[in-house]
PDB file of N, CA and C in Angstrom:
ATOM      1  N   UNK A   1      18.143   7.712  34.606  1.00  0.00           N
ATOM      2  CA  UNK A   1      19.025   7.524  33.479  1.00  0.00           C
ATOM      3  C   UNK A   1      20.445   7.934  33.874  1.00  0.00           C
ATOM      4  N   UNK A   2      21.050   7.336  33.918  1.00  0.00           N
ATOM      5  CA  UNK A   2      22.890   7.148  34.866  1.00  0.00           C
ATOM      6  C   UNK A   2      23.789   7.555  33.084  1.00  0.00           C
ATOM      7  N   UNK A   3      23.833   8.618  33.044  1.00  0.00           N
ATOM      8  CA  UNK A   3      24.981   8.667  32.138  1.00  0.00           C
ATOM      9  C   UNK A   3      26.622   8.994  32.529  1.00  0.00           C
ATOM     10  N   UNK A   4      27.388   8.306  31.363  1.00  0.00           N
ATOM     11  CA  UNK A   4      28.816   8.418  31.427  1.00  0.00           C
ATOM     12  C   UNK A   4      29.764   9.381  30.008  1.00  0.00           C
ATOM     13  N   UNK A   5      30.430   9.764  30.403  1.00  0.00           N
ATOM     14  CA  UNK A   5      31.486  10.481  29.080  1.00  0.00           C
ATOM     15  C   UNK A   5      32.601   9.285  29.104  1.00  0.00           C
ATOM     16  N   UNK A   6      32.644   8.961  27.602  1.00  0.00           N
ATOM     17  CA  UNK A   6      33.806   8.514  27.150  1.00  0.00           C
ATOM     18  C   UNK A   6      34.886   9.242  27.582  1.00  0.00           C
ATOM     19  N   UNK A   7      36.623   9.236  27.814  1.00  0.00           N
ATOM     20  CA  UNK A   7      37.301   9.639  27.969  1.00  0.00           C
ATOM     21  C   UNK A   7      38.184  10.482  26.435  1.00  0.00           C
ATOM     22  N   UNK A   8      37.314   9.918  25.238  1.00  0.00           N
ATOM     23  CA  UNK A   8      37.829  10.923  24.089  1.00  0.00           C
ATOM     24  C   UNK A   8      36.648  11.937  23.730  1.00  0.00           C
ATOM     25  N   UNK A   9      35.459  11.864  24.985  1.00  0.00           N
ATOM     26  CA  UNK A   9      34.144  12.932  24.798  1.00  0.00           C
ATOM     27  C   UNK A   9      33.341  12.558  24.871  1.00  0.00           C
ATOM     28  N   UNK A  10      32.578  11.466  24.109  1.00  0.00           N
ATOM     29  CA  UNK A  10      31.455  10.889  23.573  1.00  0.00           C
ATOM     30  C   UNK A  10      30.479  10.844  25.039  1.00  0.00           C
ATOM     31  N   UNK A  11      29.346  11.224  25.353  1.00  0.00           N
ATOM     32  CA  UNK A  11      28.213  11.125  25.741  1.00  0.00           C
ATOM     33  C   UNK A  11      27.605   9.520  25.841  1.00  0.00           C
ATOM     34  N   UNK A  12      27.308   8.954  26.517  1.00  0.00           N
ATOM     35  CA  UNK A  12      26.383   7.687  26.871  1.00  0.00           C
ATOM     36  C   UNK A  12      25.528   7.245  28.373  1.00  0.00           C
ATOM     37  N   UNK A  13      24.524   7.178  27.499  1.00  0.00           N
ATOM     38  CA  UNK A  13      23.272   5.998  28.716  1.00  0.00           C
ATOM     39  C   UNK A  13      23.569   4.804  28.745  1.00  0.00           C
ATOM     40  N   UNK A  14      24.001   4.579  30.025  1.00  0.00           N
ATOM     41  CA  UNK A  14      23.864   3.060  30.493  1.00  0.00           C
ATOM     42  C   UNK A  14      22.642   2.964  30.475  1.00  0.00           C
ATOM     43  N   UNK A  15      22.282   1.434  30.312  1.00  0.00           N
ATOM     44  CA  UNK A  15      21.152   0.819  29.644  1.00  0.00           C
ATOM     45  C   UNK A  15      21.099  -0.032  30.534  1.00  0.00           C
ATOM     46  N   UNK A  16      21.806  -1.268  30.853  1.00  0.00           N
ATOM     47  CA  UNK A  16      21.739  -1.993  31.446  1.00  0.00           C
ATOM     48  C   UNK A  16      23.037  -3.270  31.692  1.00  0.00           C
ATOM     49  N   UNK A  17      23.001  -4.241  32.461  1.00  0.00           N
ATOM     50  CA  UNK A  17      24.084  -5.189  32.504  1.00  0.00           C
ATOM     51  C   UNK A  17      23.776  -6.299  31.791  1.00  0.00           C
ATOM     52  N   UNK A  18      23.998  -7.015  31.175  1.00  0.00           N
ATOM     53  CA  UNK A  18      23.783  -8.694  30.765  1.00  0.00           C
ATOM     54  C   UNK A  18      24.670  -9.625  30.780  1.00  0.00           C
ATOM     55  N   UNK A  19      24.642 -10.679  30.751  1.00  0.00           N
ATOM     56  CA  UNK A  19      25.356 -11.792  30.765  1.00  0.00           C
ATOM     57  C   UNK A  19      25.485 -12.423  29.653  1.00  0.00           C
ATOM     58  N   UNK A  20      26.644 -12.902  29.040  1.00  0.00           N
ATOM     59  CA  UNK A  20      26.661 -13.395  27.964  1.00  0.00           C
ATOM     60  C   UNK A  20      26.331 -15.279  28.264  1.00  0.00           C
ATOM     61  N   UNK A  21      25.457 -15.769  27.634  1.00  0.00           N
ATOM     62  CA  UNK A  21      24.822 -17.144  28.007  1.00  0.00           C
ATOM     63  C   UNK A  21      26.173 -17.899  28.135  1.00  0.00           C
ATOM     64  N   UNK A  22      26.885 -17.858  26.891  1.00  0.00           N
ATOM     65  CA  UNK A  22      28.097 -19.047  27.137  1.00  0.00           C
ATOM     66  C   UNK A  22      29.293 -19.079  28.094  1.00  0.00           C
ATOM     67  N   UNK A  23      29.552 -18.062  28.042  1.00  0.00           N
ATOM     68  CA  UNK A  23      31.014 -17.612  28.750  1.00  0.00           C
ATOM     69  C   UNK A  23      30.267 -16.795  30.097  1.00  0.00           C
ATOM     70  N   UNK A  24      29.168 -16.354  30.411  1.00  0.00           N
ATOM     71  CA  UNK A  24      28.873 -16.039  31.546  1.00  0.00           C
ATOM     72  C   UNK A  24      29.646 -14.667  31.665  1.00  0.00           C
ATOM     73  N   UNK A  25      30.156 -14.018  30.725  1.00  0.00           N
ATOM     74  CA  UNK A  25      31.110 -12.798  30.997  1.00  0.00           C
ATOM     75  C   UNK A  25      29.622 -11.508  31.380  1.00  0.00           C
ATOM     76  N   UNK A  26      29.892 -10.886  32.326  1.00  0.00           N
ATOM     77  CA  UNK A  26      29.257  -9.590  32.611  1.00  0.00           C
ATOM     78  C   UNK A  26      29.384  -8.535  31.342  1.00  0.00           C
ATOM     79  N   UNK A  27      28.344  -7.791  30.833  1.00  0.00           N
ATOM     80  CA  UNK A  27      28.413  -7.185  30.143  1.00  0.00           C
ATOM     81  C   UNK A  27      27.470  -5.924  30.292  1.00  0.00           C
ATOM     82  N   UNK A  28      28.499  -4.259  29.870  1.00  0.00           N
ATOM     83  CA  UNK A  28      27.156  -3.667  29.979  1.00  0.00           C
ATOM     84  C   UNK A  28      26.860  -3.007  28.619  1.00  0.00           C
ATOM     85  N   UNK A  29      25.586  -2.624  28.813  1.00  0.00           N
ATOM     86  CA  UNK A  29      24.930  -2.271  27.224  1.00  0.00           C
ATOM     87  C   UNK A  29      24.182  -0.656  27.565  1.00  0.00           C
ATOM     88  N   UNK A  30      24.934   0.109  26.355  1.00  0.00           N
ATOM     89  CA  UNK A  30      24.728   1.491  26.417  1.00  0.00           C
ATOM     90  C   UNK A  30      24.493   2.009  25.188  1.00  0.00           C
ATOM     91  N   UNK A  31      23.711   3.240  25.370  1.00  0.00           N
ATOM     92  CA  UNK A  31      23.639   3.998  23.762  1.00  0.00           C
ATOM     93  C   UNK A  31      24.048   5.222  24.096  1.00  0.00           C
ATOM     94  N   UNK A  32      24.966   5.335  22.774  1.00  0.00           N
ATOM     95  CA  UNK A  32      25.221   6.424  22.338  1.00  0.00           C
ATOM     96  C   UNK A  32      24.203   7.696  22.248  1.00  0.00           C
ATOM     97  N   UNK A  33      24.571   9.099  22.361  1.00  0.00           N
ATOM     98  CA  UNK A  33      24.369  10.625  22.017  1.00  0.00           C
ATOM     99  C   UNK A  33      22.847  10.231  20.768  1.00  0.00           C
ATOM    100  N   UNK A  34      23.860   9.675  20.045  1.00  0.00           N
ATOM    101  CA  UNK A  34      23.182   8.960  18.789  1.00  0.00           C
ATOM    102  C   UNK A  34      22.057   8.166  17.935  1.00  0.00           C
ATOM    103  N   UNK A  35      21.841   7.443  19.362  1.00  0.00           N
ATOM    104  CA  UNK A  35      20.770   6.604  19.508  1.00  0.00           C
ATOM    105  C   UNK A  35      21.511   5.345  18.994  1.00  0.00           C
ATOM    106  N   UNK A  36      23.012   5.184  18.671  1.00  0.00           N
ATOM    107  CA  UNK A  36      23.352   3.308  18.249  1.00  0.00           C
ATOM    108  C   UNK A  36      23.547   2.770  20.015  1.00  0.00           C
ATOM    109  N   UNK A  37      23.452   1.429  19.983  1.00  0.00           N
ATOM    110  CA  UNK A  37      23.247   0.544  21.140  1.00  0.00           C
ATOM    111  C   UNK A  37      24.455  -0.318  20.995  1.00  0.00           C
ATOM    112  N   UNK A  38      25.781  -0.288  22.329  1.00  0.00           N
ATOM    113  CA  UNK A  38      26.683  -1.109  22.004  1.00  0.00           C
ATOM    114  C   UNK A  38      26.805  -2.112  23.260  1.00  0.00           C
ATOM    115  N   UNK A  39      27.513  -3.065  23.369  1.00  0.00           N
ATOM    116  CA  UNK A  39      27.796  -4.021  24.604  1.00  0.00           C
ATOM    117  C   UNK A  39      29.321  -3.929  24.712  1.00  0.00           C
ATOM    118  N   UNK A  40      29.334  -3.634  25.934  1.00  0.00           N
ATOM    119  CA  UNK A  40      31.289  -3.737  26.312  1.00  0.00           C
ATOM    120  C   UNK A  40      31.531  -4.452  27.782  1.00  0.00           C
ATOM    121  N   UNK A  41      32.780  -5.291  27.609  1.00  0.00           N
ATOM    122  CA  UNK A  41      32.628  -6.420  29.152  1.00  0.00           C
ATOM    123  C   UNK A  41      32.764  -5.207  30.193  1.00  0.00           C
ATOM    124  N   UNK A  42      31.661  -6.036  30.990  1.00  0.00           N
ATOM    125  CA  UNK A  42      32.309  -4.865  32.605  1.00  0.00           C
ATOM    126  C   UNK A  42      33.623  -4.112  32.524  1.00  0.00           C
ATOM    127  N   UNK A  43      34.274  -5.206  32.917  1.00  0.00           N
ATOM    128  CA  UNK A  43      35.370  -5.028  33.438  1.00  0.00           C
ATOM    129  C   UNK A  43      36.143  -3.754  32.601  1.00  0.00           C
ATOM    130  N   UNK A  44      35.998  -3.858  31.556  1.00  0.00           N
ATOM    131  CA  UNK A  44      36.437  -2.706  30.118  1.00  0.00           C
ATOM    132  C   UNK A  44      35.703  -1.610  30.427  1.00  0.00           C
ATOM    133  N   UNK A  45      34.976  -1.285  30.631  1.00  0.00           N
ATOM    134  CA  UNK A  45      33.676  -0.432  30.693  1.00  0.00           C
ATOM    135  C   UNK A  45      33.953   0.321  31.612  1.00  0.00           C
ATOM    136  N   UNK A  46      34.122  -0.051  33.008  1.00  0.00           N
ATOM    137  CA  UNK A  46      34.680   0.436  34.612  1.00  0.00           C
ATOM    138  C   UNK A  46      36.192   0.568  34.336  1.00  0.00           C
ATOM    139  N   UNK A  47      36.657  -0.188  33.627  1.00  0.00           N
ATOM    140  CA  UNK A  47      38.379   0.179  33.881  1.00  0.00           C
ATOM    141  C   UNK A  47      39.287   1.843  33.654  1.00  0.00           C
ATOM    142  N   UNK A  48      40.444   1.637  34.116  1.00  0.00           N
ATOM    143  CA  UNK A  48      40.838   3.314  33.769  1.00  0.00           C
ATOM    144  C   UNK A  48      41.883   3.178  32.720  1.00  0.00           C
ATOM    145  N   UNK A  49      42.314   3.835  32.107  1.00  0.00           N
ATOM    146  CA  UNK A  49      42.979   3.610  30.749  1.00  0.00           C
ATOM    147  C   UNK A  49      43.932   5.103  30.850  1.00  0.00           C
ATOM    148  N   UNK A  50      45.396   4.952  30.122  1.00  0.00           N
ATOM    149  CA  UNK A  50      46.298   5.563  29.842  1.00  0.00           C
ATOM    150  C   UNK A  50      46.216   6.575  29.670  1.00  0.00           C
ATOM    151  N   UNK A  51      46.094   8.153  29.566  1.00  0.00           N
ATOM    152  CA  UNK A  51      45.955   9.178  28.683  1.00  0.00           C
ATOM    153  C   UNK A  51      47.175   9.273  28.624  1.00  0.00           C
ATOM    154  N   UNK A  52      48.442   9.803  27.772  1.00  0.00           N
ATOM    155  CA  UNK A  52      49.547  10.455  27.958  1.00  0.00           C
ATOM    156  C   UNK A  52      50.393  10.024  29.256  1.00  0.00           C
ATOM    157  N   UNK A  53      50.237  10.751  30.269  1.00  0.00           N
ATOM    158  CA  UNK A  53      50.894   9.977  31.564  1.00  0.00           C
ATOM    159  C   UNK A  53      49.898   9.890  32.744  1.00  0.00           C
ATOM    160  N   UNK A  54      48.412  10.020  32.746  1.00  0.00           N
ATOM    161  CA  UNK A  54      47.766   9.628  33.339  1.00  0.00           C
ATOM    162  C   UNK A  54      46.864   8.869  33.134  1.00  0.00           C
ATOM    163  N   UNK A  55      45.909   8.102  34.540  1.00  0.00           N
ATOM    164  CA  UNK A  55      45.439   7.053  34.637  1.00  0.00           C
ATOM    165  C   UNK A  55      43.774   7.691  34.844  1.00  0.00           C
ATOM    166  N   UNK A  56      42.840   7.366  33.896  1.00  0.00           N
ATOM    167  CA  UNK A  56      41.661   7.962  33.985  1.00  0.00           C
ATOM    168  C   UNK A  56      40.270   7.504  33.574  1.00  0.00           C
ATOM    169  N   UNK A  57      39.329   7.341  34.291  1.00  0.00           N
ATOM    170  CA  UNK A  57      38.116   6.256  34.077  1.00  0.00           C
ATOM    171  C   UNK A  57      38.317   6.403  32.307  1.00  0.00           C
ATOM    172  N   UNK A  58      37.839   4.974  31.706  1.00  0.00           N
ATOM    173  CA  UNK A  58      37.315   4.674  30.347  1.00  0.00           C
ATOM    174  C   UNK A  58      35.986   5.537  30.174  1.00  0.00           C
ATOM    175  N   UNK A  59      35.047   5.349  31.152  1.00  0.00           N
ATOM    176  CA  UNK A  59      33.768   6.167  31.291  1.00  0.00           C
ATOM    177  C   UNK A  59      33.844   6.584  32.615  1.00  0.00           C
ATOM    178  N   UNK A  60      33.344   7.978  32.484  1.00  0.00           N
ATOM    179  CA  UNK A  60      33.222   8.928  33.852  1.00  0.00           C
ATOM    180  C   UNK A  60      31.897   8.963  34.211  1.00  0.00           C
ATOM    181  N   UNK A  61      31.425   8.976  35.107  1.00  0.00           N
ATOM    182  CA  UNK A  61      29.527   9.312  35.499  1.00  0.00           C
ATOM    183  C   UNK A  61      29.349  10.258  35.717  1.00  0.00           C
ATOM    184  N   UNK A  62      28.672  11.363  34.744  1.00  0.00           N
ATOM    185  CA  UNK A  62      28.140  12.485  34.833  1.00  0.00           C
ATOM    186  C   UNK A  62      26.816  12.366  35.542  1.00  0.00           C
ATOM    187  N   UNK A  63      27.597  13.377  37.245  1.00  0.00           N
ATOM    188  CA  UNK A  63      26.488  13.610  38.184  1.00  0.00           C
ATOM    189  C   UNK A  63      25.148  14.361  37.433  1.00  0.00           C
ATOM    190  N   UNK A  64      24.244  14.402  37.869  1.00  0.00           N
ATOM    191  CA  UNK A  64      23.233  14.729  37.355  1.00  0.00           C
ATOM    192  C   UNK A  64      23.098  16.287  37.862  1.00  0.00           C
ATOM    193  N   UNK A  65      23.123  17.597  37.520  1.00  0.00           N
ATOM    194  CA  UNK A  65      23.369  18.527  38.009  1.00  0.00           C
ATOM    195  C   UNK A  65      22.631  19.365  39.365  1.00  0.00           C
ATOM    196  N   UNK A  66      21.505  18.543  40.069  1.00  0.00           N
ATOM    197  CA  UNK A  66      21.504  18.495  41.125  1.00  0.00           C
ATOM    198  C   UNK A  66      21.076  17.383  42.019  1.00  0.00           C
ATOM    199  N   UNK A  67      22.183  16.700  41.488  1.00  0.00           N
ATOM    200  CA  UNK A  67      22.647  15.266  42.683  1.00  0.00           C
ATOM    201  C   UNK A  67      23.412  15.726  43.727  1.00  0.00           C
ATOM    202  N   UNK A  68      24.152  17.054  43.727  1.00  0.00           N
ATOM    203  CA  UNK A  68      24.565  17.191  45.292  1.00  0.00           C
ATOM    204  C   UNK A  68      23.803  17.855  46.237  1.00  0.00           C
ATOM    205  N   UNK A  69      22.938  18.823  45.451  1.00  0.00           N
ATOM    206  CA  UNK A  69      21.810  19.284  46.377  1.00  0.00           C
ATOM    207  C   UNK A  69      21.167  18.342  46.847  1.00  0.00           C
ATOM    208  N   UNK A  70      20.855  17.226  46.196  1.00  0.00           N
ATOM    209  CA  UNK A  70      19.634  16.124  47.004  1.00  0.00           C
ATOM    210  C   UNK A  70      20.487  14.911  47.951  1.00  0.00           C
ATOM    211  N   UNK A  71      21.820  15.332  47.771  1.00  0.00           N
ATOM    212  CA  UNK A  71      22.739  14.342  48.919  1.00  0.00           C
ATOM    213  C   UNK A  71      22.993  15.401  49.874  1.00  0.00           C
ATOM    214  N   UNK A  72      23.213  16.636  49.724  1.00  0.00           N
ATOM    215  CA  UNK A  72      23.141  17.349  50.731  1.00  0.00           C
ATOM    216  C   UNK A  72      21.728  17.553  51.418  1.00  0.00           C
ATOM    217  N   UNK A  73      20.568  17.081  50.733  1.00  0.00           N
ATOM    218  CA  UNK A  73      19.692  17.250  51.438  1.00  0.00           C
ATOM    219  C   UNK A  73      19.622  16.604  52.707  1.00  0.00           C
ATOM    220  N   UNK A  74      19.478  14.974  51.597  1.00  0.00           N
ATOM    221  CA  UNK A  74      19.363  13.783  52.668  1.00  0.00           C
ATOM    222  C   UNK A  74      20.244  13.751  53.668  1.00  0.00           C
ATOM    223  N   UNK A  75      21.383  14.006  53.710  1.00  0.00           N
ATOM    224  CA  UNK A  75      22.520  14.281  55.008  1.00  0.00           C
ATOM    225  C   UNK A  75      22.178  15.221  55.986  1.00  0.00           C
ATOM    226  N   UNK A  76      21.719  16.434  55.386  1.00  0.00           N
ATOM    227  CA  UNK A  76      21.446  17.150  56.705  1.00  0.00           C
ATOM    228  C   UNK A  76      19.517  16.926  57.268  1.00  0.00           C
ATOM    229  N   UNK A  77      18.733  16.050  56.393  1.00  0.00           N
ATOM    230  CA  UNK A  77      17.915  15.474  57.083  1.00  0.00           C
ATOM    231  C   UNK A  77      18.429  14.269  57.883  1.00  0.00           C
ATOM    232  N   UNK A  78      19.313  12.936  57.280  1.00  0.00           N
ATOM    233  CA  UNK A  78      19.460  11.851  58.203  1.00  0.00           C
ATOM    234  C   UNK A  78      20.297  13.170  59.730  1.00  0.00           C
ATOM    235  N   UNK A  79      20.970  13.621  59.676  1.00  0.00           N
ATOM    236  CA  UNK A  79      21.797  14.596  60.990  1.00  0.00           C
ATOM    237  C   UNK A  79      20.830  15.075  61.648  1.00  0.00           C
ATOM    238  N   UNK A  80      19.563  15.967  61.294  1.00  0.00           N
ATOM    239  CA  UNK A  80      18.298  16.447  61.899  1.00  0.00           C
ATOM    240  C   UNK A  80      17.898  15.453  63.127  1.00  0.00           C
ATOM    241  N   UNK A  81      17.622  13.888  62.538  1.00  0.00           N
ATOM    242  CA  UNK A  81      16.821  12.579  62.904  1.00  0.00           C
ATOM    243  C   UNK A  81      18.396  12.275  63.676  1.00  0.00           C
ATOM    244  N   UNK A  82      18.885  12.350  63.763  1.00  0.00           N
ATOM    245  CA  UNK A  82      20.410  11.873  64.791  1.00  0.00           C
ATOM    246  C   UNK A  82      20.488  12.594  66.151  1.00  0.00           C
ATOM    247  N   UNK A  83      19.961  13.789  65.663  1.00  0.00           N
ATOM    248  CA  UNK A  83      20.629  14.769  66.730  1.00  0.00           C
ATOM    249  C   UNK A  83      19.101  14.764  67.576  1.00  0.00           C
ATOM    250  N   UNK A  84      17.677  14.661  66.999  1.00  0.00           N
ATOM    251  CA  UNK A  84      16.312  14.727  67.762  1.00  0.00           C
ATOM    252  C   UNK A  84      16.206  14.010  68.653  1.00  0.00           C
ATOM    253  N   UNK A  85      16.868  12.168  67.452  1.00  0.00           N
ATOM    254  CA  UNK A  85      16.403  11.307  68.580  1.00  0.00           C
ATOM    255  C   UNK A  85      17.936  10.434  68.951  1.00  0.00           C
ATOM    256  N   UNK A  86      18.747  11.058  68.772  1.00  0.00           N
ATOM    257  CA  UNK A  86      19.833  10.267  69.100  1.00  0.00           C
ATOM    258  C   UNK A  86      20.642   9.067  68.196  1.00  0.00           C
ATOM    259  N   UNK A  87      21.576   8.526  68.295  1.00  0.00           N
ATOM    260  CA  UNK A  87      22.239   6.974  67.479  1.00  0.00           C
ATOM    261  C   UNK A  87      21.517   6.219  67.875  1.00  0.00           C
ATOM    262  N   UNK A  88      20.906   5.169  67.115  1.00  0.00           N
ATOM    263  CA  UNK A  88      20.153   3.725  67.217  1.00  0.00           C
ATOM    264  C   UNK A  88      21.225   3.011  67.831  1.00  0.00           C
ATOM    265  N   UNK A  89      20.589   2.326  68.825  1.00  0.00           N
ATOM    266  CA  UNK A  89      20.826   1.133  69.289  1.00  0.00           C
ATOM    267  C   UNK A  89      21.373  -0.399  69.271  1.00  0.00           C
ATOM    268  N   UNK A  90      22.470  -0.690  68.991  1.00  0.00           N
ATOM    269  CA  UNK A  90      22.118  -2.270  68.343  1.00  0.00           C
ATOM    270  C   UNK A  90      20.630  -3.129  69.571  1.00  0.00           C
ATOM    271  N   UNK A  91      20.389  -4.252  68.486  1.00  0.00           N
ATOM    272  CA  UNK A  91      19.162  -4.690  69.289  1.00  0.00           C
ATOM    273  C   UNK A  91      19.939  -5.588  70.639  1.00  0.00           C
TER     274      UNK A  91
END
């Protein structure tokens, strides 16, 4: 479950992407803290927007609070497997 903060607070689960049939526009669909379900175009959704005099995601992705332990994991396991058996080869 990939959640984001609105930039005026608000809490949300991305849900998923869809396509709108006619216009083919990308769309993604999220719920609110709340449990309401909304659709906003990509592009709106990912974009960064004004605060005062800075420029700052519309939605931010709140890491999951130990997503850096498990990227620090995997890094110093893929480095383990580098250093045992060396850089791969191209074929």
């Amino acid at each position: 479950m990939t959640k984001y903060q609105h930039y005026k607070g608000g809490t949300y689960e991305f849900l998923s992407c869809a396509t709108h049939t006619e216009t083919n526009e990308k769309l993604v669909m999220y719920r609110s803290s709340e449990g309401e379900t909304y659709a906003r175009p990509f592009a709106m959704f990912f974009e960064n927007v004004l605060v005062g005099d800075e420029m700052v995601p519309r939605f931010k992705k709140i890491k999951p609070k130990n997503q850096d332990s498990l990227m620090e994991q995997a890094e110093n396991y893929i480095n383990n497997l580098l250093k045992k058996y060396g850089a791969p080869t191209p074929p």
